[in-house]
C-alpha atoms as a PDB file:
ATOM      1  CA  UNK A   1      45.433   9.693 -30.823  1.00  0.00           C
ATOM      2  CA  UNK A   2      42.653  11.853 -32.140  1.00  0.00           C
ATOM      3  CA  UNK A   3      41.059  14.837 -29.634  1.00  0.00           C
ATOM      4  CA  UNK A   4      37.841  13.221 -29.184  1.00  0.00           C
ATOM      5  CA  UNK A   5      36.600  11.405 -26.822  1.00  0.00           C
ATOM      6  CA  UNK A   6      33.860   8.571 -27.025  1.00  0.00           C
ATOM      7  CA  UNK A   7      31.992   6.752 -24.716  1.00  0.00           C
ATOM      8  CA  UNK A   8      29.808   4.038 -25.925  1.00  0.00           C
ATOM      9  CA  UNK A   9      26.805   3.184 -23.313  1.00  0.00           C
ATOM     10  CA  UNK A  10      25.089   0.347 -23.171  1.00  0.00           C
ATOM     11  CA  UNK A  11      23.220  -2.388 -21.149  1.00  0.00           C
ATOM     12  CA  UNK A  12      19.981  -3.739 -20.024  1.00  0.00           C
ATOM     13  CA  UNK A  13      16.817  -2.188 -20.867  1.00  0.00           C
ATOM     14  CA  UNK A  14      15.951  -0.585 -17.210  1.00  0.00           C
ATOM     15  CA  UNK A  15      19.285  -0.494 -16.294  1.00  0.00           C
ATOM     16  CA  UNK A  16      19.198   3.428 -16.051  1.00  0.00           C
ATOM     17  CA  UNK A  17      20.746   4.051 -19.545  1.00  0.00           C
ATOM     18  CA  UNK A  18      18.580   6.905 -19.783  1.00  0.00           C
ATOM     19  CA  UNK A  19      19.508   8.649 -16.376  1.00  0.00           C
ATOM     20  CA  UNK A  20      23.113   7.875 -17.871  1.00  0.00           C
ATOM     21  CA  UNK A  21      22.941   9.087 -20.679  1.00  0.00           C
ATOM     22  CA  UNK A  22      21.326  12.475 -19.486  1.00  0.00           C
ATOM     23  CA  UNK A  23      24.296  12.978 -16.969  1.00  0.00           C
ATOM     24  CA  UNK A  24      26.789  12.727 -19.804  1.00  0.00           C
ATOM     25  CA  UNK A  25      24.666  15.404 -21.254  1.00  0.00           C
ATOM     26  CA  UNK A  26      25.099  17.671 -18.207  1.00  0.00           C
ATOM     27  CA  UNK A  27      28.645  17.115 -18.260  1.00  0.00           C
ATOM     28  CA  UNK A  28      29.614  18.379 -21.099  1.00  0.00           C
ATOM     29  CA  UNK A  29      28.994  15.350 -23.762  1.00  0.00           C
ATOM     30  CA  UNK A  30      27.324  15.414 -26.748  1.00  0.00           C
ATOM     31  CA  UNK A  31      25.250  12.421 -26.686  1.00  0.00           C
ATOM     32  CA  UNK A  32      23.182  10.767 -29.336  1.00  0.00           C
ATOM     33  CA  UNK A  33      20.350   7.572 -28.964  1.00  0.00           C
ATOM     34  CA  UNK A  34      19.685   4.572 -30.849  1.00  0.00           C
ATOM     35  CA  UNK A  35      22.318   5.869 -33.718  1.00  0.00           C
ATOM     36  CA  UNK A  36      22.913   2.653 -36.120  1.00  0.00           C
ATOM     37  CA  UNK A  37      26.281   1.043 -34.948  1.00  0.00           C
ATOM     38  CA  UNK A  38      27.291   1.022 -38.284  1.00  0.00           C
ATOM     39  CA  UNK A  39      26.953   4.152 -38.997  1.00  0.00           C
ATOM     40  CA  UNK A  40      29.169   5.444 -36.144  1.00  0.00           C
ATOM     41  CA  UNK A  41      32.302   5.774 -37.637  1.00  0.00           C
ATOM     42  CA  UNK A  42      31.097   8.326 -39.782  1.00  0.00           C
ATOM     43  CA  UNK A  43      29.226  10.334 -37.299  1.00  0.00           C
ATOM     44  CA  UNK A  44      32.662  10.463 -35.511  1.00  0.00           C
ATOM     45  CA  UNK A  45      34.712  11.275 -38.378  1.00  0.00           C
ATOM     46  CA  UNK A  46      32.184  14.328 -39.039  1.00  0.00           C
ATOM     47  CA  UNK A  47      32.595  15.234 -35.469  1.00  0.00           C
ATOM     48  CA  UNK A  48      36.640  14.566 -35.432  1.00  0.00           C
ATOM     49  CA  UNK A  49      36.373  17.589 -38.469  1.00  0.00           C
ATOM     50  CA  UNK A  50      34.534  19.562 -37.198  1.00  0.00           C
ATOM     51  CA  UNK A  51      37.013  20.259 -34.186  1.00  0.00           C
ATOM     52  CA  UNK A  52      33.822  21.305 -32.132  1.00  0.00           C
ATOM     53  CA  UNK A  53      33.172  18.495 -30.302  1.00  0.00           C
ATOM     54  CA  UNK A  54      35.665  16.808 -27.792  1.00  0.00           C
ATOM     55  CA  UNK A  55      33.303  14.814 -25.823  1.00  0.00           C
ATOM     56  CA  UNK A  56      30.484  11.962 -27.824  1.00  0.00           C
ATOM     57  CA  UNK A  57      28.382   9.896 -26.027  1.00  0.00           C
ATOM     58  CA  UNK A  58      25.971   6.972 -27.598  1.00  0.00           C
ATOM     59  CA  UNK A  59      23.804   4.705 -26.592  1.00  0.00           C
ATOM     60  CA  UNK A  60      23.816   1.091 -28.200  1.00  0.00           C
ATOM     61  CA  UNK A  61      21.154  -1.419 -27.047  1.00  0.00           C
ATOM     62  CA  UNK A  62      18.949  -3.745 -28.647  1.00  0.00           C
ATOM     63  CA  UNK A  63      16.906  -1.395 -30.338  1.00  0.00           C
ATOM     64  CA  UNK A  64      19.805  -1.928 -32.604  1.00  0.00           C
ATOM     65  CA  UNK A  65      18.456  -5.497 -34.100  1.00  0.00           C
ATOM     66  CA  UNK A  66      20.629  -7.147 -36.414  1.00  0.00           C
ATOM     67  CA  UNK A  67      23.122  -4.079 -36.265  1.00  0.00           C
ATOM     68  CA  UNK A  68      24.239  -5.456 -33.255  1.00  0.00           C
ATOM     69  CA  UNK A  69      25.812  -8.242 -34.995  1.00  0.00           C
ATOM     70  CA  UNK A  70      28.486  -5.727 -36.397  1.00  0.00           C
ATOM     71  CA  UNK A  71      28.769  -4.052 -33.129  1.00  0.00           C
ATOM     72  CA  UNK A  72      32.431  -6.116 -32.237  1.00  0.00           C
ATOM     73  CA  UNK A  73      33.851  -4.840 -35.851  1.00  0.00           C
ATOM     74  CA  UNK A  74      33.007  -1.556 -35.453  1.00  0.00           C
ATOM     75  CA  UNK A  75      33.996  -0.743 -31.877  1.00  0.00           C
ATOM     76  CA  UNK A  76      37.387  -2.318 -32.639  1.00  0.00           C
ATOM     77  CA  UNK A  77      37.357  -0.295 -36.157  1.00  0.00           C
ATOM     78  CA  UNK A  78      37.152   2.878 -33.824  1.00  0.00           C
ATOM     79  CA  UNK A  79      39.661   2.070 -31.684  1.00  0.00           C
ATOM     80  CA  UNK A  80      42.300   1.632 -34.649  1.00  0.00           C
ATOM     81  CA  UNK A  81      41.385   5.169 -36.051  1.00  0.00           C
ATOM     82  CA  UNK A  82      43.125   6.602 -32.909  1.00  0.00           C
ATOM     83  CA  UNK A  83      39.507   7.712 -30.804  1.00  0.00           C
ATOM     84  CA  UNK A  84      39.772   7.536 -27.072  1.00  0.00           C
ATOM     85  CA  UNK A  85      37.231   5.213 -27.009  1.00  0.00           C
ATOM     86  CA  UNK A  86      35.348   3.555 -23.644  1.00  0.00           C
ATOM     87  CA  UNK A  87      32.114   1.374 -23.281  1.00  0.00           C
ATOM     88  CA  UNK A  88      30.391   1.178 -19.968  1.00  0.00           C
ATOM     89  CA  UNK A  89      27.760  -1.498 -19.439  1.00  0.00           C
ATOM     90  CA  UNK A  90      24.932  -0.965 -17.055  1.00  0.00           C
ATOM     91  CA  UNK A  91      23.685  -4.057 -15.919  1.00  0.00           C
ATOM     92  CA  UNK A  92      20.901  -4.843 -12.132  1.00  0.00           C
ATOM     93  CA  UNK A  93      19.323  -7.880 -10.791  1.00  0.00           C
ATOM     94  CA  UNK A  94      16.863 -10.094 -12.374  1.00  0.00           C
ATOM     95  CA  UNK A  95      15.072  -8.963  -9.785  1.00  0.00           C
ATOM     96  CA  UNK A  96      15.248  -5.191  -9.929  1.00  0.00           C
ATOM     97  CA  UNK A  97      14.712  -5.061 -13.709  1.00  0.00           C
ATOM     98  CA  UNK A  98      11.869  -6.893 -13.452  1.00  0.00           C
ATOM     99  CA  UNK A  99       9.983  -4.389 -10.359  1.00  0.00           C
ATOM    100  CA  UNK A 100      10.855  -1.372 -12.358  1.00  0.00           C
ATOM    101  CA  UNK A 101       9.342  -2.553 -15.335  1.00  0.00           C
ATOM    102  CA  UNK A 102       6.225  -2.796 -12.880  1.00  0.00           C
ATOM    103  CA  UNK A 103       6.443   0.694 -11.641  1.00  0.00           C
ATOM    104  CA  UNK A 104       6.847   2.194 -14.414  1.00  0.00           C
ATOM    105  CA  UNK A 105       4.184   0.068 -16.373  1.00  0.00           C
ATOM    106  CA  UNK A 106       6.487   0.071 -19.511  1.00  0.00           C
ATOM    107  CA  UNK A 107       6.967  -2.897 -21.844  1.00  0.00           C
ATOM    108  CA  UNK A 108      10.043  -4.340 -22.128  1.00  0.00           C
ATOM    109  CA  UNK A 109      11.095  -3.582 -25.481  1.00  0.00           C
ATOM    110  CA  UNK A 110      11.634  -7.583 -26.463  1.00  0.00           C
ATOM    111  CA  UNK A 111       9.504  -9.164 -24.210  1.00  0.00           C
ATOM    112  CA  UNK A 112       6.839 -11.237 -25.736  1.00  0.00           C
ATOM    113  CA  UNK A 113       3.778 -12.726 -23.816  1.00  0.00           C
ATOM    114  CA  UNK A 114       5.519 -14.257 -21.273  1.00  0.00           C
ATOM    115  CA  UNK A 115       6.672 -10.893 -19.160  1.00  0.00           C
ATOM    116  CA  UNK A 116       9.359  -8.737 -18.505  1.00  0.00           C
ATOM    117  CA  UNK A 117      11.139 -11.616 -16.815  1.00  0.00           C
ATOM    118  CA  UNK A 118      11.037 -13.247 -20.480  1.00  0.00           C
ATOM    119  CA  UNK A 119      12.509 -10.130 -22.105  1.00  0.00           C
ATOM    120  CA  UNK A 120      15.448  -9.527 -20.006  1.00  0.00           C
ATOM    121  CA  UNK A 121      16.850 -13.313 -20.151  1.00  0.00           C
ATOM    122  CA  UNK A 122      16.492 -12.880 -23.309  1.00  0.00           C
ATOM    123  CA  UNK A 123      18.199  -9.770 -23.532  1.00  0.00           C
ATOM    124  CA  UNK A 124      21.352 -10.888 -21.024  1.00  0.00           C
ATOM    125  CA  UNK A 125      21.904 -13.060 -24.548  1.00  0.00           C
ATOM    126  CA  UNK A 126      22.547 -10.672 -27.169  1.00  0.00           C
ATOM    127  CA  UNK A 127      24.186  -8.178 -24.911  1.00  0.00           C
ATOM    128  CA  UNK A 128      26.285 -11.079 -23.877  1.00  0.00           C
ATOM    129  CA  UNK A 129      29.859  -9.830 -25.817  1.00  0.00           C
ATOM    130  CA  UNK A 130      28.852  -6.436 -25.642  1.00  0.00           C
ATOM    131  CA  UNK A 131      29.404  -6.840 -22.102  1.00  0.00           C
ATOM    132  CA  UNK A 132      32.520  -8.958 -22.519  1.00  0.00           C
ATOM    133  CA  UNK A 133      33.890  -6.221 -24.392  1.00  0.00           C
ATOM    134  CA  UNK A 134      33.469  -3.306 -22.064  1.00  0.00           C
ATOM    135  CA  UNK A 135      35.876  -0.954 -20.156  1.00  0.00           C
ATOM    136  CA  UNK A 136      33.279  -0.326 -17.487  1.00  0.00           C
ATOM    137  CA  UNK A 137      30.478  -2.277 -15.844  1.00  0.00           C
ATOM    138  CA  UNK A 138      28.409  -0.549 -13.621  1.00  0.00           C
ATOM    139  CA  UNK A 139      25.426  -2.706 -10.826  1.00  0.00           C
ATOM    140  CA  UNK A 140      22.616  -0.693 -10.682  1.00  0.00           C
ATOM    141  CA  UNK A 141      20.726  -2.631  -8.258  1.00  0.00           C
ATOM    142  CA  UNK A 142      21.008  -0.449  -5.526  1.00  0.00           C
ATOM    143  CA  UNK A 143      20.812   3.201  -7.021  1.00  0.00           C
ATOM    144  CA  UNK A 144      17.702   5.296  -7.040  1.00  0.00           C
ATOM    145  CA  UNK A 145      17.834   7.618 -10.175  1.00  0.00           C
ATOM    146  CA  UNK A 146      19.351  10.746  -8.401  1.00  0.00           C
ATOM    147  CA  UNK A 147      22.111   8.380  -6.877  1.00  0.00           C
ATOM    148  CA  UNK A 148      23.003   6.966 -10.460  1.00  0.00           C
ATOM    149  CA  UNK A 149      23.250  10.566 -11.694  1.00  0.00           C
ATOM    150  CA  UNK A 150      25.489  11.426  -9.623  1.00  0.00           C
ATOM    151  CA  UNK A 151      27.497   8.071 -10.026  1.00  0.00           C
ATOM    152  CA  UNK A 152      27.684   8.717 -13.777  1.00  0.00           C
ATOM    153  CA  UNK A 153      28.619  12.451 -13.315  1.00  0.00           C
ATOM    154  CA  UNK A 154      31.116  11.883 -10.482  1.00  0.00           C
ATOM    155  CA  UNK A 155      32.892   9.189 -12.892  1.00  0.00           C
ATOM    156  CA  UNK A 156      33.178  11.732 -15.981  1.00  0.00           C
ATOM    157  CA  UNK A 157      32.855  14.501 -14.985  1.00  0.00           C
ATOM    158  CA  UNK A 158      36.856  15.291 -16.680  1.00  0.00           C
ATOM    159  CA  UNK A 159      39.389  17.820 -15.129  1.00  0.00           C
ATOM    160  CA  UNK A 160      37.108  18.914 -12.170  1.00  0.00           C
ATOM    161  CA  UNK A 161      36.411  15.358 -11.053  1.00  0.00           C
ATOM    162  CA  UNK A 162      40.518  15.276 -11.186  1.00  0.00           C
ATOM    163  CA  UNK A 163      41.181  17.844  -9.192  1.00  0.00           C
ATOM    164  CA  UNK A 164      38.634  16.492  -6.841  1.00  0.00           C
ATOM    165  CA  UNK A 165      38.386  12.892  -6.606  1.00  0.00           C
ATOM    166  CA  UNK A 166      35.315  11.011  -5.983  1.00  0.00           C
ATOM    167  CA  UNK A 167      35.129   7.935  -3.624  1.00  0.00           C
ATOM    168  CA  UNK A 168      31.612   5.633  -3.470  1.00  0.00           C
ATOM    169  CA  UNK A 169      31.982   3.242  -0.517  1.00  0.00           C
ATOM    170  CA  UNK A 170      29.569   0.849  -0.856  1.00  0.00           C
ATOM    171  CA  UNK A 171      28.515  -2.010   1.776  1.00  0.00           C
ATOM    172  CA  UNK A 172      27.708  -5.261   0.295  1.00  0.00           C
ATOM    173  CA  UNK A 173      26.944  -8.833   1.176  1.00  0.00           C
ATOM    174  CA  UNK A 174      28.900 -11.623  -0.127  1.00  0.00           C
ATOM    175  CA  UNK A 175      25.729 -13.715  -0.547  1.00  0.00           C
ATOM    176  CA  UNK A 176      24.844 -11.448  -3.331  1.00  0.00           C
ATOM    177  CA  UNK A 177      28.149 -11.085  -5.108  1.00  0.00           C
ATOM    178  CA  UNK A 178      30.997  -8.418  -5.304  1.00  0.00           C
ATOM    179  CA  UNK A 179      29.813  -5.110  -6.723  1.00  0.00           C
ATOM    180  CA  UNK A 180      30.923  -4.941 -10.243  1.00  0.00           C
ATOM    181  CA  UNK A 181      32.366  -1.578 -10.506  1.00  0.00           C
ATOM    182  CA  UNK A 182      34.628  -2.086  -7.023  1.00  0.00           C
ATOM    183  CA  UNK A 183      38.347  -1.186  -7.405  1.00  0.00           C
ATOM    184  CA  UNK A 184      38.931  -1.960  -3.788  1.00  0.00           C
ATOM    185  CA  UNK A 185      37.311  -4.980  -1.976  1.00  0.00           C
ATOM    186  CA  UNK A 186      37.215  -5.178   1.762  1.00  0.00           C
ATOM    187  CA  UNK A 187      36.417  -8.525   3.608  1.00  0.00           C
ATOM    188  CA  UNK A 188      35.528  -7.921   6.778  1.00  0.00           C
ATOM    189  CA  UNK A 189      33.504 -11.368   8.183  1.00  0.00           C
ATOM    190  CA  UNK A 190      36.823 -11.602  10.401  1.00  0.00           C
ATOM    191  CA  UNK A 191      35.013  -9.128  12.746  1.00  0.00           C
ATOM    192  CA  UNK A 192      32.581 -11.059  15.215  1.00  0.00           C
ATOM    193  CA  UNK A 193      28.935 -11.206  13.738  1.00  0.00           C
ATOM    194  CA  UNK A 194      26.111  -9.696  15.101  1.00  0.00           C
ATOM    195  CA  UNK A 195      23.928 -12.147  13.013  1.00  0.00           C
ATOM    196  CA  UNK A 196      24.463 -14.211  15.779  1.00  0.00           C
ATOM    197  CA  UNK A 197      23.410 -12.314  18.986  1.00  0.00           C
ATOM    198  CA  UNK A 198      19.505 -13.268  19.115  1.00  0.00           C
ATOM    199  CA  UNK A 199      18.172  -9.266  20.072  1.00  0.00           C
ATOM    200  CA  UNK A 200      20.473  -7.665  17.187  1.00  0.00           C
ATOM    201  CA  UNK A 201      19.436  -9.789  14.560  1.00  0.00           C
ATOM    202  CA  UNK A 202      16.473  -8.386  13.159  1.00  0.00           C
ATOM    203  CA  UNK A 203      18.536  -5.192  13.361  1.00  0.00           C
ATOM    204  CA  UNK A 204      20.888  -3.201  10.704  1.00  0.00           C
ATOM    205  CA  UNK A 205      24.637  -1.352  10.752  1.00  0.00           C
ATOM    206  CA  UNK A 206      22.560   1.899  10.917  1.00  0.00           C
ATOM    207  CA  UNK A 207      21.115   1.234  15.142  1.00  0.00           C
ATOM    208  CA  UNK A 208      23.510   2.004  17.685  1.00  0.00           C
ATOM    209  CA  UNK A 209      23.551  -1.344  19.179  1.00  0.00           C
ATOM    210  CA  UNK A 210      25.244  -2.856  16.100  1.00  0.00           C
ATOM    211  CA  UNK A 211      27.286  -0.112  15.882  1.00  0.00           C
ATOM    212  CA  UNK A 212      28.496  -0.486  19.500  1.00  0.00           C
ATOM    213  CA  UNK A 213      28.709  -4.232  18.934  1.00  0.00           C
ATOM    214  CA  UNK A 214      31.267  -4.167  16.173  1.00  0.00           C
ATOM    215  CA  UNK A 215      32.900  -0.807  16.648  1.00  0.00           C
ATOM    216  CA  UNK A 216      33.543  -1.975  20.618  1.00  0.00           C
ATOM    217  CA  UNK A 217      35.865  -4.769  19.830  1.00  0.00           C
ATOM    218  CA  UNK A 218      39.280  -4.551  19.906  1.00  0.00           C
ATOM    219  CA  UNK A 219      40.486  -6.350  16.647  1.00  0.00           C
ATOM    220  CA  UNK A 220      37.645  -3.644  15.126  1.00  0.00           C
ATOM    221  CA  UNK A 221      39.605  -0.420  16.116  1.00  0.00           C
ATOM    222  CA  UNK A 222      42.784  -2.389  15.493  1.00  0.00           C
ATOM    223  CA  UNK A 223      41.390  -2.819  11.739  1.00  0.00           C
ATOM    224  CA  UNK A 224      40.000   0.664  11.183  1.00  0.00           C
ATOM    225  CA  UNK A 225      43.784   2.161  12.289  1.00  0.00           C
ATOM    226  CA  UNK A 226      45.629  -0.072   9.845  1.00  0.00           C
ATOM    227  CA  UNK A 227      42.991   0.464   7.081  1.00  0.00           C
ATOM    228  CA  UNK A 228      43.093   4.491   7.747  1.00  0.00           C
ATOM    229  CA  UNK A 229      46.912   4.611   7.161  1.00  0.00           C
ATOM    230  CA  UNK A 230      46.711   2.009   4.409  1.00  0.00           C
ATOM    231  CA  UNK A 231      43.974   4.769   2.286  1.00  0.00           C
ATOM    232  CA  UNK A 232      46.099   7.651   3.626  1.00  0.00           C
ATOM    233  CA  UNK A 233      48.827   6.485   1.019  1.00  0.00           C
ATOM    234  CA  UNK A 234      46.634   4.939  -1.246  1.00  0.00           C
ATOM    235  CA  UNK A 235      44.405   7.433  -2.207  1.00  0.00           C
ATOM    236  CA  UNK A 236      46.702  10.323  -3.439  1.00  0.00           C
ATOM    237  CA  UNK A 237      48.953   7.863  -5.350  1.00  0.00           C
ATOM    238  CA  UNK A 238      45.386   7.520  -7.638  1.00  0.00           C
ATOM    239  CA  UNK A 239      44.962  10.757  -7.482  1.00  0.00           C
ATOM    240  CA  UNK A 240      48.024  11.441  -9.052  1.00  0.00           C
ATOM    241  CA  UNK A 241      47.638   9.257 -11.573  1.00  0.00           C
ATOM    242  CA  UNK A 242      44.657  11.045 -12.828  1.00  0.00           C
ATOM    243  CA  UNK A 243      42.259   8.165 -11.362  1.00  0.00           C
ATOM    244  CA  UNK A 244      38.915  10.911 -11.268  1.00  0.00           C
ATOM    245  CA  UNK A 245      36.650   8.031  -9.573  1.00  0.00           C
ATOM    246  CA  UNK A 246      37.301   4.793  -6.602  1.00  0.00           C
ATOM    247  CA  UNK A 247      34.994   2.629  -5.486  1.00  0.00           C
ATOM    248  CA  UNK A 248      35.607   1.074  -2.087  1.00  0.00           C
ATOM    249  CA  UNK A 249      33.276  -2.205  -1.601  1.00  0.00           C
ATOM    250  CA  UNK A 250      33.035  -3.498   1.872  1.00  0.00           C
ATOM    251  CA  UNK A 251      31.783  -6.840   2.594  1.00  0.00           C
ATOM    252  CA  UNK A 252      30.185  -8.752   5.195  1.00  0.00           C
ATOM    253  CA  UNK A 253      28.317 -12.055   4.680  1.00  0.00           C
ATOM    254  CA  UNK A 254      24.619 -10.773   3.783  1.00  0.00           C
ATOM    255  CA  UNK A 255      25.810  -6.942   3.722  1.00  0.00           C
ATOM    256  CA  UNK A 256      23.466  -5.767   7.011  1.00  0.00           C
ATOM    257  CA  UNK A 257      25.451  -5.515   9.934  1.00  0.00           C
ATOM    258  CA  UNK A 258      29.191  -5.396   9.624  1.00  0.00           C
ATOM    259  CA  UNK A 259      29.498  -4.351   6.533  1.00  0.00           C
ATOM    260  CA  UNK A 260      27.615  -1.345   7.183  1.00  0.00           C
ATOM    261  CA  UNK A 261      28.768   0.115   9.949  1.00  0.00           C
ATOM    262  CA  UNK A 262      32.613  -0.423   8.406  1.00  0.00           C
ATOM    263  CA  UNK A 263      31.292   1.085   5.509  1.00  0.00           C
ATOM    264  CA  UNK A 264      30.127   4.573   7.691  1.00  0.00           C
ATOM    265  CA  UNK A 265      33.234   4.730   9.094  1.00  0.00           C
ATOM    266  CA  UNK A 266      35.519   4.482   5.971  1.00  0.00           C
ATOM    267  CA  UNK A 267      33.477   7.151   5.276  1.00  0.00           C
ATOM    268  CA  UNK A 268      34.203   9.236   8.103  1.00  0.00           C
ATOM    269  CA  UNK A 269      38.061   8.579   7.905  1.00  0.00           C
ATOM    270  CA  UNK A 270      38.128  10.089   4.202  1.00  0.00           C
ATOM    271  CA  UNK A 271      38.670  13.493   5.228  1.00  0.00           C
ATOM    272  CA  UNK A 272      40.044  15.707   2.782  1.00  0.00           C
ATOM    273  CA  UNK A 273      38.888  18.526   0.463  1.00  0.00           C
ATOM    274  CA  UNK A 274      40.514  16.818  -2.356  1.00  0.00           C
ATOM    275  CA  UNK A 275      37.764  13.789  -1.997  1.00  0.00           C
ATOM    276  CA  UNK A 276      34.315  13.889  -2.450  1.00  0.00           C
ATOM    277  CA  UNK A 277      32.854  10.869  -0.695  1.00  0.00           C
ATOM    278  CA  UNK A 278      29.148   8.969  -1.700  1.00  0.00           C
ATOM    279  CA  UNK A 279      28.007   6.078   0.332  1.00  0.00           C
ATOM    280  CA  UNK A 280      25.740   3.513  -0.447  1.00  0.00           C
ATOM    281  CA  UNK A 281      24.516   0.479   1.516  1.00  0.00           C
ATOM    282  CA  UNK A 282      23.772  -2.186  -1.571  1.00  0.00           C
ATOM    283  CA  UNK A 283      22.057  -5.037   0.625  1.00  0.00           C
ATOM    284  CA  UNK A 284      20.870  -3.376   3.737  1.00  0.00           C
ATOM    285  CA  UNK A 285      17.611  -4.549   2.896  1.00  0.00           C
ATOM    286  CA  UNK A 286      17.814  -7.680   2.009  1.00  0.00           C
ATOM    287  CA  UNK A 287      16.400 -10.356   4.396  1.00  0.00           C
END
């Protein structure tokens, strides 16, 4: 195995490669964009030389045209010549691609006439088995830029994040899908719903009458007891085996009420100065 280690990011154009990409920068990477696949190899055999670098980063998206065809050949090629090699996808929502092209008033970078919209289903194509290919897939959706930073950062951010391991809990709805990057999933729509009481409805985990409804039921505190002891063992067993980043998804059928007030508590019971703990609430505001 050679001393150098490669990550390989790519994804959908909006997908925050660029926030990535920066906060492999501030963690010690040496990163490089819109390199020719095929000439990666060589870059890394330079590098592997050199004895400088440890840490490459490069980003591989269709700005790479035809190249992309060889893209399969050459990430296996790189794998054979020893590299510690690792390609995270980002991926979002139709949806979400489509509003920050909007905000930002930027072109998508294959998009003809027809929109943004047009672009990125076309795009979900030819990224289609670079995505079947990769180590890591990461759902955007529901980071703002300083969030993904710190996602990116937390997940390689080497010996420190070791020493200190990072858990994202993250509250989602099942209507939407899993969260791609979960290690754990939680179902929790065994818990009575308040969906279903008429005046907390239009209400989220976050109010204290949700929070009263689901955290006052006995098969609630029942849950949160077993599921405390159950991370109390779990968690240093992946710390020990070097595991520097766990994502905990919790779920709940549109990801509002339950889900979210599980979610803050999870949080809570993760008390330890050998965790650092982010939270994020994925489809809180969804109808």
């Amino acid at each position: 195995m050679k001393d150098i280690r490669l990550v390989v990011l790519s994804g959908a154009s909006g997908a925050g490669k660029s926030t990535a990409i920066k906060a492999l920068e501030d963690v010690g990477f040496f990163c490089v964009d819109n390199l020719p696949v095929t000439l990666l190899p060589k870059f890394m055999e330079v590098l592997s030389q050199s004895g400088e670098i440890t840490k490459v980063a490069a980003v591989v998206d269709v700005r790479e045209g035809e190249f992309l065809k060889a893209f399969s050949g050459v990430f296996a090629g790189i794998k054979k010549d020893g590299y510690r090699v690792e390609l995270l996808y980002l991926e979002a929502e139709d949806d979400s691609l489509v509003r920050r092209f909007s905000e930002t008033r930027r072109r998508h970078p294959i998009a003809a006439a027809g929109g943004p919209l047009e672009g990125i289903l076309k795009e979900r194509g030819l990224l289609n088995e670079i995505k079947s290919l990769a180590d890591r897939v990461v759902d955007t959706t529901g980071f703002n830029v300083h969030q993904l930073r710190e996602h990116i950062k937390g997940i390689y951010s080497g010996a420190t994040a070791r020493e200190k391991m990072t858990v994202n809990v993250v509250s989602f709805g099942y209507r939407y899908g899993i969260p791609a990057d979960a290690d754990l999933v939680v179902d929790i729509r065994f818990l009575p719903n308040p969906y279903f009481v008429e005046e907390l409805r239009p209400l989220d985990g976050g109010s204290g009458a949700v929070r009263g409804f689901v955290l006052g039921r006995p098969e609630t505190t029942e849950f949160l007891e077993r599921f405390k002891a159950f991370l109390d063992y779990l968690m240093p067993m992946y710390r020990k085996e070097g595991k520097a980043y766990l994502t905990i998804a919790v779920g709940c059928t549109g990801g509002r009420h339950r889900s979210v007030v599980i979610a803050d508590e999870v949080c809570l019971m993760i008390n330890s100065p050998t965790f650092t703990v982010q939270k994020r609430h994925r489809d809180i505001q969804k109808p």
